[in-house]
Protein backbone atom coordinates (compact mmCIF):
# COMPACT_ATOMS: atom_id res chain seq x y z
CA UNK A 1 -27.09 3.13 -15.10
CA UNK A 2 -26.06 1.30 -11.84
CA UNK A 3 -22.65 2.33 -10.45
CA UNK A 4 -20.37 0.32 -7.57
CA UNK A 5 -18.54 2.63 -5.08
CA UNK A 6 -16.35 0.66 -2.61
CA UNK A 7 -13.65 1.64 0.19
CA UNK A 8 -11.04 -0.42 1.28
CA UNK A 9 -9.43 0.61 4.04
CA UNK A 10 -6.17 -0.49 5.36
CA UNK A 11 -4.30 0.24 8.72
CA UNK A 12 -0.82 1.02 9.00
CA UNK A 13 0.40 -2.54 10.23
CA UNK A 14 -1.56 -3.69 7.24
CA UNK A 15 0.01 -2.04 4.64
CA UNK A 16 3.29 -2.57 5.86
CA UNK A 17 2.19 -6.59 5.96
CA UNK A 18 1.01 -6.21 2.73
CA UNK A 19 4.19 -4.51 1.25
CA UNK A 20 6.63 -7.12 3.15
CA UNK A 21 4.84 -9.93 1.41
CA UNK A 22 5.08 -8.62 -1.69
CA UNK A 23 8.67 -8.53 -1.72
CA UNK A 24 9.06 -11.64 -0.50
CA UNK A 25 6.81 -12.87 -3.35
CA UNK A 26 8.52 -11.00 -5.87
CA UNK A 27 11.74 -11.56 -4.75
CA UNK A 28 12.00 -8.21 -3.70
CA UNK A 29 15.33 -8.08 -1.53
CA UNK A 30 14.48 -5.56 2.11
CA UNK A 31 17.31 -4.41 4.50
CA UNK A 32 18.21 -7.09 7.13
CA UNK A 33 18.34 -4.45 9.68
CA UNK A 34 15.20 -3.41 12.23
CA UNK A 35 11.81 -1.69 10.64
CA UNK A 36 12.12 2.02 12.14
CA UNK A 37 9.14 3.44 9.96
CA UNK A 38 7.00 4.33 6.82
CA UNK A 39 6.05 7.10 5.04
CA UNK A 40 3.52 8.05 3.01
CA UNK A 41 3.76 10.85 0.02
CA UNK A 42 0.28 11.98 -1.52
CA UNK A 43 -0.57 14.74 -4.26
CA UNK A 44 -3.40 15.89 -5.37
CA UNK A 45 -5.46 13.65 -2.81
CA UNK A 46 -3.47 10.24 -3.93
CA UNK A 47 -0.68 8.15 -2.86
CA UNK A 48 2.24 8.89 -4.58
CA UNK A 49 4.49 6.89 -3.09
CA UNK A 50 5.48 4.81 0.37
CA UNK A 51 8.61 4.66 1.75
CA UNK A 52 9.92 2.12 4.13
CA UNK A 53 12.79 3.44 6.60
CA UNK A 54 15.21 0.79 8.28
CA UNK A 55 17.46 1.61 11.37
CA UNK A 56 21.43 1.91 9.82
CA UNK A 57 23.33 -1.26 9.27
CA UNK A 58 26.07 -1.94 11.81
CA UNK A 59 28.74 0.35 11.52
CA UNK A 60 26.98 3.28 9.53
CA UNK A 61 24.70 6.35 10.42
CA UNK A 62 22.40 6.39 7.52
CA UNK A 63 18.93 5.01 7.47
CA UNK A 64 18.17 2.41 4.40
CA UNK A 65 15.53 3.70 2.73
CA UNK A 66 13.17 1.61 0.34
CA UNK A 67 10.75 3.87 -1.78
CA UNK A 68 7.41 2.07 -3.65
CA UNK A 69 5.45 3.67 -6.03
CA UNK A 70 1.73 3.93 -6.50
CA UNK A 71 1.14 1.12 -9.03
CA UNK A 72 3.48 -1.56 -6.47
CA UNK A 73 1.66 -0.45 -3.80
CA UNK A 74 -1.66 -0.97 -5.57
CA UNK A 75 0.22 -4.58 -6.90
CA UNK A 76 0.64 -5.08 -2.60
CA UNK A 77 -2.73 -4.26 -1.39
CA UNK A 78 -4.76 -6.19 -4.13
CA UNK A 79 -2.59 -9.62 -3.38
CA UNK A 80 -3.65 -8.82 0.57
CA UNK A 81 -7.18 -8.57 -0.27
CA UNK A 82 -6.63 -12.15 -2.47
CA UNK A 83 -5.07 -13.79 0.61
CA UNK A 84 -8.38 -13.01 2.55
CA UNK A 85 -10.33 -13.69 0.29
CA UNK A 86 -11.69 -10.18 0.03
CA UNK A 87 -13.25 -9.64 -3.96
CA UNK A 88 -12.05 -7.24 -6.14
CA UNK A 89 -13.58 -6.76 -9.51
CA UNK A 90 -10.86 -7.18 -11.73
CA UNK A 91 -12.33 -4.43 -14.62
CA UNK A 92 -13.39 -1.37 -12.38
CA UNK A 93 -10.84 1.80 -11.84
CA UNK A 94 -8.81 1.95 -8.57
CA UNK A 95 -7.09 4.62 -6.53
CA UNK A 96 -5.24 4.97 -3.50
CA UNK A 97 -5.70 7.52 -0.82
CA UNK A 98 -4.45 8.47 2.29
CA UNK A 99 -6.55 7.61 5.35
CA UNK A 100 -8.70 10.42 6.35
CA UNK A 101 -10.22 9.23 9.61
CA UNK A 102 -7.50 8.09 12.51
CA UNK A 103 -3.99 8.77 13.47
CA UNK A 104 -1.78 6.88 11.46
CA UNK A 105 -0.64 6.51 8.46
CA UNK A 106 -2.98 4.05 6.51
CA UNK A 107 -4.20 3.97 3.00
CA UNK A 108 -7.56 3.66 1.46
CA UNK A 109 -8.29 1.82 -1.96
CA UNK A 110 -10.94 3.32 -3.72
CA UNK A 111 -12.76 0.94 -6.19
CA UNK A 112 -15.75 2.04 -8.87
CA UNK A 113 -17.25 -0.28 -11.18
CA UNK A 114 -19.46 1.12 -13.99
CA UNK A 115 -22.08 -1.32 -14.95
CA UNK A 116 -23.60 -0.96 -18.51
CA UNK A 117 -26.95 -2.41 -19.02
């Protein structure tokens, strides 16, 4: 039986792109403050979560944090690959991964279709 393997694999600047416009499509409210940076958590070889970091609002110390888990992330990266027009099969099983090749801290979407005859 035939099997699909495919790798997506997304820089830094584009996951961050791709989580920004997902908030703004969901109406997903981010500080108004200056992006400082983003974080990735992974267990067990997946993303577990990202975390966006914003520089303190005027008049505090504290960095705004705004935390993502893996299935909103997931929800982010597919509606990037659907505004360019990349395919994704919509019945196949997906999975995130940090980026093994490269500094940085970009994520890779792992995609495997099983084909029955």
């Amino acid at each position: 039986m035939p099997q699909e393997k495919r790798e997506i694999i997304f820089s830094e600047a584009e996951v961050q792109s791709a989580i920004v416009n997902y908030c703004m499509r969901s109406n997903i409210s981010l500080p108004k403050t200056r992006f400082a940076e983003m974080k990735v958590a992974s267990g067990n070889g997946e993303v577990t979560s990202l975390t966006l970091t914003y520089t303190p609002i005027e008049g505090s110390s504290a960095n705004q944090d705004v935390t993502f888990v893996t299935a909103k992330i997931a929800v982010a990266l597919l509606m990037f690959c659907s505004s360019l027009r990349i395919p994704i099969p919509k019945k196949s099983n997906k999975s995130l991964s940090l980026n093994k090749e490269g500094s940085g801290k970009g994520i890779t979407l792992h995609i495997h279709v099983d084909t029955k005859a």
